[in-house]
PDB file of N, CA and C in Angstrom:
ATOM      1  N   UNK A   1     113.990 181.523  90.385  1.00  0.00           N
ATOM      2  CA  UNK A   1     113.928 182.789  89.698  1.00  0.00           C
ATOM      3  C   UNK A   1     113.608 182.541  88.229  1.00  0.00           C
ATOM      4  N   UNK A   2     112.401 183.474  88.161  1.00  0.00           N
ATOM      5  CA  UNK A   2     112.106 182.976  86.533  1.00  0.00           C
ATOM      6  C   UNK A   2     112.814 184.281  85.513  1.00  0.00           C
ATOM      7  N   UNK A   3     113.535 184.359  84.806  1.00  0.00           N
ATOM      8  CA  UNK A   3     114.332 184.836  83.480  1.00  0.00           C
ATOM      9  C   UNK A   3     113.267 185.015  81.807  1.00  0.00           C
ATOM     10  N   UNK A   4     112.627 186.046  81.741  1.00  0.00           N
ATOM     11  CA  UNK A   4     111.621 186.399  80.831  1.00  0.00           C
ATOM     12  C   UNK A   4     112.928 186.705  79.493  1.00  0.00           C
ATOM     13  N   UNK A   5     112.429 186.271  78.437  1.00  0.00           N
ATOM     14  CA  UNK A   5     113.109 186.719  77.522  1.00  0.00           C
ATOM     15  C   UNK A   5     112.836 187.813  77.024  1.00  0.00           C
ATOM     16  N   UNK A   6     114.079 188.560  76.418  1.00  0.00           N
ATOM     17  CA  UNK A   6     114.009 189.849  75.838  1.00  0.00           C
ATOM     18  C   UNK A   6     112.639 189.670  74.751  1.00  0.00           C
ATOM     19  N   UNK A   7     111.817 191.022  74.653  1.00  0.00           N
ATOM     20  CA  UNK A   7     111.073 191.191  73.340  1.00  0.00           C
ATOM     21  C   UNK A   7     111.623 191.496  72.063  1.00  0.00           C
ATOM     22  N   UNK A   8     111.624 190.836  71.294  1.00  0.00           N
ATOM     23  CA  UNK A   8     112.235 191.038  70.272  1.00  0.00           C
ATOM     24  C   UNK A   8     111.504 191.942  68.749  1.00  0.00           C
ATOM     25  N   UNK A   9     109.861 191.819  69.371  1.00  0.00           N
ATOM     26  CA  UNK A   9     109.628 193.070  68.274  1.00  0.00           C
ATOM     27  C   UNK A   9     109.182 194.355  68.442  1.00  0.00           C
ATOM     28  N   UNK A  10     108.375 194.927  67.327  1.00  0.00           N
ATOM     29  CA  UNK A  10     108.297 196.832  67.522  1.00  0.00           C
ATOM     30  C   UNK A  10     107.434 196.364  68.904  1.00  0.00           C
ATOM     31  N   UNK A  11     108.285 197.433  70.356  1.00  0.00           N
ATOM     32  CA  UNK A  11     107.813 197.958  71.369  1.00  0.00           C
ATOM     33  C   UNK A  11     106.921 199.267  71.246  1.00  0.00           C
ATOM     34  N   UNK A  12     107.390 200.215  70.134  1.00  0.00           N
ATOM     35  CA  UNK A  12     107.367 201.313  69.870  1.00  0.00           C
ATOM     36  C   UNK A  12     105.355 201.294  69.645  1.00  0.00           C
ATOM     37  N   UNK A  13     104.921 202.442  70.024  1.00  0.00           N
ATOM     38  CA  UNK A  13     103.723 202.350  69.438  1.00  0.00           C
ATOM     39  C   UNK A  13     103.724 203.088  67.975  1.00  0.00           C
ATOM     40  N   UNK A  14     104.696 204.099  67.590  1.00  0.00           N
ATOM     41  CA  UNK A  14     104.526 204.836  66.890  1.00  0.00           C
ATOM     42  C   UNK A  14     104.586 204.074  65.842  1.00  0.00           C
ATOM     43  N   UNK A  15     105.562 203.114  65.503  1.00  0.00           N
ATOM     44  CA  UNK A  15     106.391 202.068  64.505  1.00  0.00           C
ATOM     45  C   UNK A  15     105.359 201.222  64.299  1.00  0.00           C
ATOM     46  N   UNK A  16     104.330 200.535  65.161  1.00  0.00           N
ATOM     47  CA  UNK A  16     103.061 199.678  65.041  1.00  0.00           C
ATOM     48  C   UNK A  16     102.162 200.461  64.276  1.00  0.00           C
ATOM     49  N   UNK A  17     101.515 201.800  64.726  1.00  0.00           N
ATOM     50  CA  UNK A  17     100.802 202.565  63.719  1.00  0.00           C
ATOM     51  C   UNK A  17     101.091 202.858  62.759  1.00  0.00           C
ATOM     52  N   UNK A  18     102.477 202.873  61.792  1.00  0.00           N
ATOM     53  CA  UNK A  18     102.958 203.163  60.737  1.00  0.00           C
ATOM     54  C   UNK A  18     102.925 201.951  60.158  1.00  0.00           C
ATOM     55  N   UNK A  19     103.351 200.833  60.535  1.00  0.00           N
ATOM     56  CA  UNK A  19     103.431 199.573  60.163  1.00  0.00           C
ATOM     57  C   UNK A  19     101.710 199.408  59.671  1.00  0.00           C
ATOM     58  N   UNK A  20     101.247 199.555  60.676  1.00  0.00           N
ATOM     59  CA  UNK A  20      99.440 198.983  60.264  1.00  0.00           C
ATOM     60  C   UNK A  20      99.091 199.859  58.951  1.00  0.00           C
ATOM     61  N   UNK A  21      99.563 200.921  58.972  1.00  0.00           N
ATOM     62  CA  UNK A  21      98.683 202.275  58.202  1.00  0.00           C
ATOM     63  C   UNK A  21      99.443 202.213  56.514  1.00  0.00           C
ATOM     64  N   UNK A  22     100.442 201.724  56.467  1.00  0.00           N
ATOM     65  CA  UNK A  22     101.042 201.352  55.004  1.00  0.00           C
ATOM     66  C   UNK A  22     101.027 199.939  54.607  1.00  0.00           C
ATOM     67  N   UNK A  23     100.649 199.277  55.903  1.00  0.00           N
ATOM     68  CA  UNK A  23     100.687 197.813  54.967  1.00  0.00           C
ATOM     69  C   UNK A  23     100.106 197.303  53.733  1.00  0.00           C
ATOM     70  N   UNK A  24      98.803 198.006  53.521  1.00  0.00           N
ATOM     71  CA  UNK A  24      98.497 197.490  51.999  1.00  0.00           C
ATOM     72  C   UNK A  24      99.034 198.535  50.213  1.00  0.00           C
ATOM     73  N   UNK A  25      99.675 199.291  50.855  1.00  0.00           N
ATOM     74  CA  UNK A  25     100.448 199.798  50.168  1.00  0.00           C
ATOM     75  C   UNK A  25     101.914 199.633  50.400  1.00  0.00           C
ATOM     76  N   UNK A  26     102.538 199.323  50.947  1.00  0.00           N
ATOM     77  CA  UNK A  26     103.955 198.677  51.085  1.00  0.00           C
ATOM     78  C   UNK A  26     103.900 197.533  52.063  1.00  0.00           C
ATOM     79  N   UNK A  27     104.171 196.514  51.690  1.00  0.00           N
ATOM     80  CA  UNK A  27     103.381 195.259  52.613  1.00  0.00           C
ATOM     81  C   UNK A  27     105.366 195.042  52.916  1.00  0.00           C
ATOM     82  N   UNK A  28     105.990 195.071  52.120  1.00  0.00           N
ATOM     83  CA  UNK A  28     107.452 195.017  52.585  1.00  0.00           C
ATOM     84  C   UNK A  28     108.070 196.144  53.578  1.00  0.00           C
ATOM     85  N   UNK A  29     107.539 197.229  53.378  1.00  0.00           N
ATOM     86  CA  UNK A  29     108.439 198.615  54.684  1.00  0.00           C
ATOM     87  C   UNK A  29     107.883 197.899  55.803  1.00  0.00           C
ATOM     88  N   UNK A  30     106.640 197.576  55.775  1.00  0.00           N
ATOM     89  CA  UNK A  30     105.628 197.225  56.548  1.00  0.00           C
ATOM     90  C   UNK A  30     106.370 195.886  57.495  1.00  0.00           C
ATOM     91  N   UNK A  31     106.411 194.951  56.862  1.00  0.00           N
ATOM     92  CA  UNK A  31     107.336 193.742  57.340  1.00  0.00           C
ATOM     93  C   UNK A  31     108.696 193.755  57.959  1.00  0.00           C
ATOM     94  N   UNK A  32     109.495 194.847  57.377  1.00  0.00           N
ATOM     95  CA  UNK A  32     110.491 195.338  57.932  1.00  0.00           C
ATOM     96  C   UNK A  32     110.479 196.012  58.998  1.00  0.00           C
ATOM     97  N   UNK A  33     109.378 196.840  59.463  1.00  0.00           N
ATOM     98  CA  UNK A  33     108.980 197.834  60.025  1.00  0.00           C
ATOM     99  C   UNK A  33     108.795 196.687  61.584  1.00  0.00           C
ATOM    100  N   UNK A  34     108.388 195.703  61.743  1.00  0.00           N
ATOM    101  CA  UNK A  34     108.213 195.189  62.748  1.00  0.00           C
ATOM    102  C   UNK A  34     109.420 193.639  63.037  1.00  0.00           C
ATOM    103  N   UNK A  35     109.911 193.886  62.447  1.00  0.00           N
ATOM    104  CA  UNK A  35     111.569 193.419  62.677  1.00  0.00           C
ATOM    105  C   UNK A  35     111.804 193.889  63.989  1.00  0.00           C
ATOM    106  N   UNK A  36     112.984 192.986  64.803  1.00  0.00           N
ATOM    107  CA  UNK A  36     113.576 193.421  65.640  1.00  0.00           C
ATOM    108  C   UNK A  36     114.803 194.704  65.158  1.00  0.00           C
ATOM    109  N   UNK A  37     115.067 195.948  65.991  1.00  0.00           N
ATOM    110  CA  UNK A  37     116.095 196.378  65.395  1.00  0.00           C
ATOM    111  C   UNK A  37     117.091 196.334  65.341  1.00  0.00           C
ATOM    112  N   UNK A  38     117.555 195.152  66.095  1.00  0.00           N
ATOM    113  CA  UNK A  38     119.095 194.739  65.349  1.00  0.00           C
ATOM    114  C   UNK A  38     119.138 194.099  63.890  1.00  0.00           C
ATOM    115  N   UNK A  39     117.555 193.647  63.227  1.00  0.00           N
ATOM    116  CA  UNK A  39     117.870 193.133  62.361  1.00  0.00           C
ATOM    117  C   UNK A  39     117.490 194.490  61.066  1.00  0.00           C
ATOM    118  N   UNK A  40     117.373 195.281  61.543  1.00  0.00           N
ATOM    119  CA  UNK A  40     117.042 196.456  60.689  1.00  0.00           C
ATOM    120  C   UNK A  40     118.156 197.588  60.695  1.00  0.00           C
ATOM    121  N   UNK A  41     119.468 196.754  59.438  1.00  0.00           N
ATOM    122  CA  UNK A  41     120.312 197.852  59.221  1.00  0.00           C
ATOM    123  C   UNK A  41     119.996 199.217  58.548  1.00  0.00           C
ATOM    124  N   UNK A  42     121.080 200.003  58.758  1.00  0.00           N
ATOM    125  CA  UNK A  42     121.001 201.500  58.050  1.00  0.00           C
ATOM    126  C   UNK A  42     121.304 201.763  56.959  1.00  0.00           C
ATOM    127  N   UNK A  43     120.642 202.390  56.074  1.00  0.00           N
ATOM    128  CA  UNK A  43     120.985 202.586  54.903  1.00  0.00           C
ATOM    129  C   UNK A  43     122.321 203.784  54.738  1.00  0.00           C
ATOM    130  N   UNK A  44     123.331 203.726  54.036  1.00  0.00           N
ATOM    131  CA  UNK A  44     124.007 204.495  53.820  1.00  0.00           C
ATOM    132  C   UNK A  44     123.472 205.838  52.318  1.00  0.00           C
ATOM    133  N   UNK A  45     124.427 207.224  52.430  1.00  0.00           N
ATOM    134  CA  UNK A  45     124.539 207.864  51.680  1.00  0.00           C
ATOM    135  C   UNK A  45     124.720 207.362  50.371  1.00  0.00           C
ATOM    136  N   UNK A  46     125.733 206.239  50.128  1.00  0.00           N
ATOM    137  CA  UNK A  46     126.276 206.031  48.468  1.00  0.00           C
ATOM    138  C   UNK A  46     124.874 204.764  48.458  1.00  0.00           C
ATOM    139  N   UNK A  47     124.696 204.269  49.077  1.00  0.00           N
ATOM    140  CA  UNK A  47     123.559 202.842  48.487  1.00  0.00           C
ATOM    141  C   UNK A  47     122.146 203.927  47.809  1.00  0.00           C
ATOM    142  N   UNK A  48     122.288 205.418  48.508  1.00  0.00           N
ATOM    143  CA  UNK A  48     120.549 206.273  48.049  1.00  0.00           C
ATOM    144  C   UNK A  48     121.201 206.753  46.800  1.00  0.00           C
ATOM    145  N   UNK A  49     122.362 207.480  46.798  1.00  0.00           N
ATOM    146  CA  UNK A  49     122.939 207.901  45.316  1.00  0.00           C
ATOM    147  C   UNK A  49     122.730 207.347  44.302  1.00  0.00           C
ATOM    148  N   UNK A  50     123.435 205.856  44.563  1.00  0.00           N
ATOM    149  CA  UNK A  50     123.102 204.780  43.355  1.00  0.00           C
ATOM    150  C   UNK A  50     122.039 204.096  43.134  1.00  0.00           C
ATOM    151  N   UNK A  51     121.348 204.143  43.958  1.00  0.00           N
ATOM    152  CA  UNK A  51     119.944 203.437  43.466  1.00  0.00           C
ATOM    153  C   UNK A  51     118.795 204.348  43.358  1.00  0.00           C
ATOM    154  N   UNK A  52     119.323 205.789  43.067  1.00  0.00           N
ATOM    155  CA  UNK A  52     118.341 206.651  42.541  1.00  0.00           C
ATOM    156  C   UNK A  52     118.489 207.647  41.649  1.00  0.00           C
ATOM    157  N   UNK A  53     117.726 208.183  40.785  1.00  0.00           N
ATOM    158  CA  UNK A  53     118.010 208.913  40.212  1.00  0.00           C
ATOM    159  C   UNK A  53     117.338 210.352  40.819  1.00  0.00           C
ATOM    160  N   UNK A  54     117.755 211.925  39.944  1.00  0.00           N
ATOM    161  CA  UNK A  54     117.505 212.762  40.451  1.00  0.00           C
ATOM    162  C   UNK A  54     115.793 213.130  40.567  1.00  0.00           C
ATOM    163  N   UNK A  55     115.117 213.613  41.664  1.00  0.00           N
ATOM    164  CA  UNK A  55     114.060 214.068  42.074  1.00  0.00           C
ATOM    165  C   UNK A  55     113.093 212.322  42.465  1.00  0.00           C
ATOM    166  N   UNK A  56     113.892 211.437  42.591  1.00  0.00           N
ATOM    167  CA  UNK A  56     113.204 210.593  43.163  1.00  0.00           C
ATOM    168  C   UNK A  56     112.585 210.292  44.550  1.00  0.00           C
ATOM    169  N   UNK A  57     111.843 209.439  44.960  1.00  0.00           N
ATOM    170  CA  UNK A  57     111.361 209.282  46.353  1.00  0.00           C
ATOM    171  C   UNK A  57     111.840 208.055  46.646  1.00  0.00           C
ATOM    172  N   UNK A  58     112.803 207.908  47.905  1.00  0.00           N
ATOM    173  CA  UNK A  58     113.380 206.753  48.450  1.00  0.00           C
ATOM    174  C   UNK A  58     112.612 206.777  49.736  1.00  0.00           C
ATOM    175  N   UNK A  59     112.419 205.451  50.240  1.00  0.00           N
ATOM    176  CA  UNK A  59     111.661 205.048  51.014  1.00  0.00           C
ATOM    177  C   UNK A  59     112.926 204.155  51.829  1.00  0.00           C
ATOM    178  N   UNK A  60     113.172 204.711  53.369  1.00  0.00           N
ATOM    179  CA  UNK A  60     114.260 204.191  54.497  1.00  0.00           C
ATOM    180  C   UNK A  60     113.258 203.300  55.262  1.00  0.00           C
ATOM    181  N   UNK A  61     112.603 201.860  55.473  1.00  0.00           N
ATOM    182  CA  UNK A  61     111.968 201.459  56.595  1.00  0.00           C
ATOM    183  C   UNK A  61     113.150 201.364  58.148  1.00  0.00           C
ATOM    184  N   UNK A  62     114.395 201.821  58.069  1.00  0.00           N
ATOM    185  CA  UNK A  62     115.215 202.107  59.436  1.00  0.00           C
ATOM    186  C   UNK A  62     115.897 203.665  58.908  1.00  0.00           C
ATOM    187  N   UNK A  63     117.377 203.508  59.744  1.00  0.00           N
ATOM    188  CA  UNK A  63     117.976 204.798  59.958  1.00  0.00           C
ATOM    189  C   UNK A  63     118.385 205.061  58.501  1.00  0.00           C
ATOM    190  N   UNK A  64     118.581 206.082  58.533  1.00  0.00           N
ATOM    191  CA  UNK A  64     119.230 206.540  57.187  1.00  0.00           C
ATOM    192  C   UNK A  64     120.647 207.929  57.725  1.00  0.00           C
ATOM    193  N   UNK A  65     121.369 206.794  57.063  1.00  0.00           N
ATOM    194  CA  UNK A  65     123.540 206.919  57.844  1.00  0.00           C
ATOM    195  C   UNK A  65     123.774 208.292  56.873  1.00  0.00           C
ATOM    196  N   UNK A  66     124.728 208.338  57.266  1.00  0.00           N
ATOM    197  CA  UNK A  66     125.760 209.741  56.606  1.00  0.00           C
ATOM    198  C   UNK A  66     126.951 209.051  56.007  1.00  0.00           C
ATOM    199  N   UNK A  67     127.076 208.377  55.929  1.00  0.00           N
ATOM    200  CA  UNK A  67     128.490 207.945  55.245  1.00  0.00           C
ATOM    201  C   UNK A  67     128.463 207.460  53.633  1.00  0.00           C
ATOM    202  N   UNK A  68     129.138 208.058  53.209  1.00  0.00           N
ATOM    203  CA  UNK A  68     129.777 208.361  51.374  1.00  0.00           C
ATOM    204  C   UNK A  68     128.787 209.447  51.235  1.00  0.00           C
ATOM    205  N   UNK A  69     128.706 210.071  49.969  1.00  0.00           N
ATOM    206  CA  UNK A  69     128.422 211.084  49.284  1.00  0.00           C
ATOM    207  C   UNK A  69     126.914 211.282  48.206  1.00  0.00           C
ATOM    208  N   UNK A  70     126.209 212.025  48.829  1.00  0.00           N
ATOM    209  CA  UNK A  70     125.006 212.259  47.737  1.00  0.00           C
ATOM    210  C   UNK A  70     125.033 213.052  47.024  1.00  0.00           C
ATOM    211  N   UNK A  71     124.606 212.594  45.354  1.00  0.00           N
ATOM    212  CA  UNK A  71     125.202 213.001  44.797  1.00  0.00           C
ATOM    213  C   UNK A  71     123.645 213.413  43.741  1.00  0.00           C
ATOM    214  N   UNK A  72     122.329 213.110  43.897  1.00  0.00           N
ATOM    215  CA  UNK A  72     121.423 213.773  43.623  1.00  0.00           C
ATOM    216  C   UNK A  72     120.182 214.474  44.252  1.00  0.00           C
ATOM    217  N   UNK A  73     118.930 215.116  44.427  1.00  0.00           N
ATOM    218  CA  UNK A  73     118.402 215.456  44.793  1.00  0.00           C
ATOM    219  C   UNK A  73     117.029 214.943  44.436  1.00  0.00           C
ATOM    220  N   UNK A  74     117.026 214.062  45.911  1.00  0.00           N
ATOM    221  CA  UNK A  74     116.235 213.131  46.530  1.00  0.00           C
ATOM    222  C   UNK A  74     114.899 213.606  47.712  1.00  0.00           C
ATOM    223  N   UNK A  75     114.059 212.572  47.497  1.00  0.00           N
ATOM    224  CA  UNK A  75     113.355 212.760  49.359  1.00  0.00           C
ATOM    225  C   UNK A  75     112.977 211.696  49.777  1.00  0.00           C
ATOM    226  N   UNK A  76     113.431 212.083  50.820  1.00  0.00           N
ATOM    227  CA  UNK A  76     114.007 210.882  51.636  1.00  0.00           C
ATOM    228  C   UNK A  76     112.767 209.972  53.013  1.00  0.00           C
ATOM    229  N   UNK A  77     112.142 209.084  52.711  1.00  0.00           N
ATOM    230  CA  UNK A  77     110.992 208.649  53.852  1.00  0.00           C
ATOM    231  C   UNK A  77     111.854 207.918  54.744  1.00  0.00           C
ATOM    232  N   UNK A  78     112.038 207.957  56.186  1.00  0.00           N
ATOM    233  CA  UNK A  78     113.299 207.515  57.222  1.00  0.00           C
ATOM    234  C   UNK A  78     112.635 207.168  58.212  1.00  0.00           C
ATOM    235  N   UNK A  79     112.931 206.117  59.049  1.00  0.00           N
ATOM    236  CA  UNK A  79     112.020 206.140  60.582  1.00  0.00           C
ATOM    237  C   UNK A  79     113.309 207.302  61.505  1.00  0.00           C
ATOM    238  N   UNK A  80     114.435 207.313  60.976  1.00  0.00           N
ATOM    239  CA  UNK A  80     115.118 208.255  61.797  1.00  0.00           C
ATOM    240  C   UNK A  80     116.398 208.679  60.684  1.00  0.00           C
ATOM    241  N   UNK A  81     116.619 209.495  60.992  1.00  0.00           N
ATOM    242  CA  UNK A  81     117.807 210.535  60.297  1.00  0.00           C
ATOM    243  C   UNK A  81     119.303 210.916  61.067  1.00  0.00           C
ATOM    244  N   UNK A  82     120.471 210.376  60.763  1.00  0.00           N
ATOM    245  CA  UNK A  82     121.864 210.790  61.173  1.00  0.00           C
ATOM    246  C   UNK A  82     121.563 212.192  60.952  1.00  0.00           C
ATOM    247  N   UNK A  83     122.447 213.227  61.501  1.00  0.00           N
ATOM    248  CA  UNK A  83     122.698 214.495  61.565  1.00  0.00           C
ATOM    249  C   UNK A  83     123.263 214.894  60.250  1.00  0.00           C
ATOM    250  N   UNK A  84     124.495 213.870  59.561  1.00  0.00           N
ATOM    251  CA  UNK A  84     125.185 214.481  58.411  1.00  0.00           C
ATOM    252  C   UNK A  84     124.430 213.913  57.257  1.00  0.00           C
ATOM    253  N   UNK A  85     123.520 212.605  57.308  1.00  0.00           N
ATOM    254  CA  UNK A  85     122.738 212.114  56.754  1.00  0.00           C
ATOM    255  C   UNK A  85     121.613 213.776  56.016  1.00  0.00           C
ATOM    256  N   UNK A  86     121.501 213.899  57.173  1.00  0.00           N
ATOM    257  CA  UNK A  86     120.342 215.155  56.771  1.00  0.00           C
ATOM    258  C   UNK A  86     120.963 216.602  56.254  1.00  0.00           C
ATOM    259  N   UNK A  87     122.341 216.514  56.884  1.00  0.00           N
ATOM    260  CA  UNK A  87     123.037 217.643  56.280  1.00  0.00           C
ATOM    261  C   UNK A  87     123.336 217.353  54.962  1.00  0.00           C
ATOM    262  N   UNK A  88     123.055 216.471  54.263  1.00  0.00           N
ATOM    263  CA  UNK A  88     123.726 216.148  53.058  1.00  0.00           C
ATOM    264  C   UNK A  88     123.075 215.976  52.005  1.00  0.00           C
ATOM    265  N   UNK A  89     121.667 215.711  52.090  1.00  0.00           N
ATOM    266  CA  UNK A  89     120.071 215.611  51.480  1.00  0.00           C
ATOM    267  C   UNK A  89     119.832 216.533  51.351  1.00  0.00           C
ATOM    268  N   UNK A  90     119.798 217.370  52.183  1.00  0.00           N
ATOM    269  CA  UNK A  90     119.301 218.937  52.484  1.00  0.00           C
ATOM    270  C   UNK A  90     120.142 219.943  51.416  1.00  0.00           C
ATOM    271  N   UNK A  91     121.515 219.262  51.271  1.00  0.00           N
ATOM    272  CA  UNK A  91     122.503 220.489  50.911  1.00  0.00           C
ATOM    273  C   UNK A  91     122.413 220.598  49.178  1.00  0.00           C
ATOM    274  N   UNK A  92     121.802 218.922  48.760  1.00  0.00           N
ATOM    275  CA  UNK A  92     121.675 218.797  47.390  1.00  0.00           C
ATOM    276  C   UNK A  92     120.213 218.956  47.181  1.00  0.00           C
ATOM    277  N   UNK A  93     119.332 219.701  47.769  1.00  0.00           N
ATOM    278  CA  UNK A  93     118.057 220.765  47.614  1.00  0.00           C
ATOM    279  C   UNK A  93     117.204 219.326  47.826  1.00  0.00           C
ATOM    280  N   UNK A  94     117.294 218.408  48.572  1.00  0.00           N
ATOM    281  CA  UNK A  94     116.106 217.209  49.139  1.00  0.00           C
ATOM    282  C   UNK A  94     115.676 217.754  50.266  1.00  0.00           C
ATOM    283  N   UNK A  95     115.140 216.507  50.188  1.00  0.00           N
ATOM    284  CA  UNK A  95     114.014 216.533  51.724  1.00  0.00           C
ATOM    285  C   UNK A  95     113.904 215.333  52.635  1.00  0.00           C
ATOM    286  N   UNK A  96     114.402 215.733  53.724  1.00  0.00           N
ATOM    287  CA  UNK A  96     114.130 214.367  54.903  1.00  0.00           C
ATOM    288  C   UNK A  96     113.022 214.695  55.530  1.00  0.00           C
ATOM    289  N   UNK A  97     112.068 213.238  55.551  1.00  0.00           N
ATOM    290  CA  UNK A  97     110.995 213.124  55.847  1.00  0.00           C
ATOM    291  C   UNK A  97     110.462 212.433  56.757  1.00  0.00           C
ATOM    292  N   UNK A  98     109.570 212.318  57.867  1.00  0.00           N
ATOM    293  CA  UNK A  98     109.866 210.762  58.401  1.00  0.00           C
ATOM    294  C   UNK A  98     108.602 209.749  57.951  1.00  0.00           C
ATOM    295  N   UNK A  99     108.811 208.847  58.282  1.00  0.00           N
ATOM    296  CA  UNK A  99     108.186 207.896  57.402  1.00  0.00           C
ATOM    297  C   UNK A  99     106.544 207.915  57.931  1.00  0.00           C
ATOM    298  N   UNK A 100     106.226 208.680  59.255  1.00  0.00           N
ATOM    299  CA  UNK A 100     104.771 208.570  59.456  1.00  0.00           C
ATOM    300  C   UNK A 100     104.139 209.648  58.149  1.00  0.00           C
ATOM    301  N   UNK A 101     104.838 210.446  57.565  1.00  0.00           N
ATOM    302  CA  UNK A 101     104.547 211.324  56.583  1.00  0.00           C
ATOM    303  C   UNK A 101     104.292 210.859  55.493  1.00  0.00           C
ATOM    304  N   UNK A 102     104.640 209.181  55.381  1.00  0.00           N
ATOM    305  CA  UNK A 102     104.225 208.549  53.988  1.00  0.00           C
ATOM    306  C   UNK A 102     103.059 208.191  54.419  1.00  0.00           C
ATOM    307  N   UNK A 103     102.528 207.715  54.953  1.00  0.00           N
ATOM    308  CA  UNK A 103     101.083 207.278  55.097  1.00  0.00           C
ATOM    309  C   UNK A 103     100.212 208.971  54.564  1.00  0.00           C
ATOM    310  N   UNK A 104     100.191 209.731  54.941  1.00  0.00           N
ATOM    311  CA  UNK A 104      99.617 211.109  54.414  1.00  0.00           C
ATOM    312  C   UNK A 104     100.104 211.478  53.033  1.00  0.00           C
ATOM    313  N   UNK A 105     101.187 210.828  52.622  1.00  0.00           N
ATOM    314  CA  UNK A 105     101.540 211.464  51.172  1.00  0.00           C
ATOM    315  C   UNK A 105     101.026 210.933  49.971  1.00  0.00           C
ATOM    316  N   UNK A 106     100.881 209.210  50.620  1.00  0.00           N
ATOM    317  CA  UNK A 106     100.927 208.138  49.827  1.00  0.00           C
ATOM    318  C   UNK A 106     101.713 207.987  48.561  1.00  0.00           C
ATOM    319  N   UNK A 107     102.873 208.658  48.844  1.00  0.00           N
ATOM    320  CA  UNK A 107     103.755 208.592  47.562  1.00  0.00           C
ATOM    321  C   UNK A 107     104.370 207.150  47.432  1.00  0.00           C
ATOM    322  N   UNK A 108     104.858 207.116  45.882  1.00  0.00           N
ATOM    323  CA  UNK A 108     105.236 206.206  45.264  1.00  0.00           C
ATOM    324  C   UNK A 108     106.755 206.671  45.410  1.00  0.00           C
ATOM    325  N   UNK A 109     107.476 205.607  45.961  1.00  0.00           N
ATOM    326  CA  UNK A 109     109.207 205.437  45.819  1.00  0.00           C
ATOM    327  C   UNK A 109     109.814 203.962  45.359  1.00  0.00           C
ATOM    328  N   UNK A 110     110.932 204.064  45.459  1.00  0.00           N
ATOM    329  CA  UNK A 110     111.818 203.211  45.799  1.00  0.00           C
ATOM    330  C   UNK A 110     112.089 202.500  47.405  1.00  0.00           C
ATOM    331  N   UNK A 111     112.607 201.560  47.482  1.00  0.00           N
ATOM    332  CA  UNK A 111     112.523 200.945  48.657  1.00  0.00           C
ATOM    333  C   UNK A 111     113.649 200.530  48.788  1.00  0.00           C
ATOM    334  N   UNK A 112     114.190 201.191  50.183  1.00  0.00           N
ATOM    335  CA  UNK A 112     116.065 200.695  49.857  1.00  0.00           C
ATOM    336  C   UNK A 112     115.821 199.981  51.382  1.00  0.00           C
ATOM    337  N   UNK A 113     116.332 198.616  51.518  1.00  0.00           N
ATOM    338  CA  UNK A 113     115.928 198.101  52.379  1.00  0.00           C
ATOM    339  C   UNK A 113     118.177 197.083  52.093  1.00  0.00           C
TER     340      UNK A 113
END
């Protein structure tokens, strides 16, 4: 009996087209982006607070968590969004976005990795 090893990178097609389509403009989301996803932790609420200031663009290459408190008004590029994550962006007048929307925006952010 032959035993195939697990795949360990993006299966996803969607995550490959995003990956290809920003790489020469973020060559790091990009690199992250085809990580296995256990090795692609979540960003929390207090790590976007503090490493941004108000009306900035943060850039999530994984999930983006709900846990601690936002405390400016942000927008947010995510391959996926917690529920309170988004309730909580939303409530301080941001915007959750998902990250195939940066390739069309071509905005300039921060990169919370």
């Amino acid at each position: 009996m032959i035993i195939m090893p697990k795949p360990t990178g993006p299966m996803n097609p969607l995550v490959i087209e995003i990956a290809s389509g920003i790489r020469k403009k973020y060559p790091d989301v990009a690199r992250h982006l085809t990580r296995p996803r256990r090795k692609k932790p979540g960003v929390n609420m207090n790590k976007i607070s503090r490493s941004s200031q108000d009306n900035d663009v943060v850039i999530v290459p994984g999930a983006c968590l709900g846990e601690g408190s936002m405390e400016r008004k942000v927008t947010v590029y995510a391959m996926k969004f917690s529920s309170s994550a988004r309730k909580k962006i939303e409530a301080k007048g941001g915007k959750c976005l998902p990250l195939s929307q940066l390739m069309k925006d071509g905005a300039k952010g921060r990169i919370l990795i």
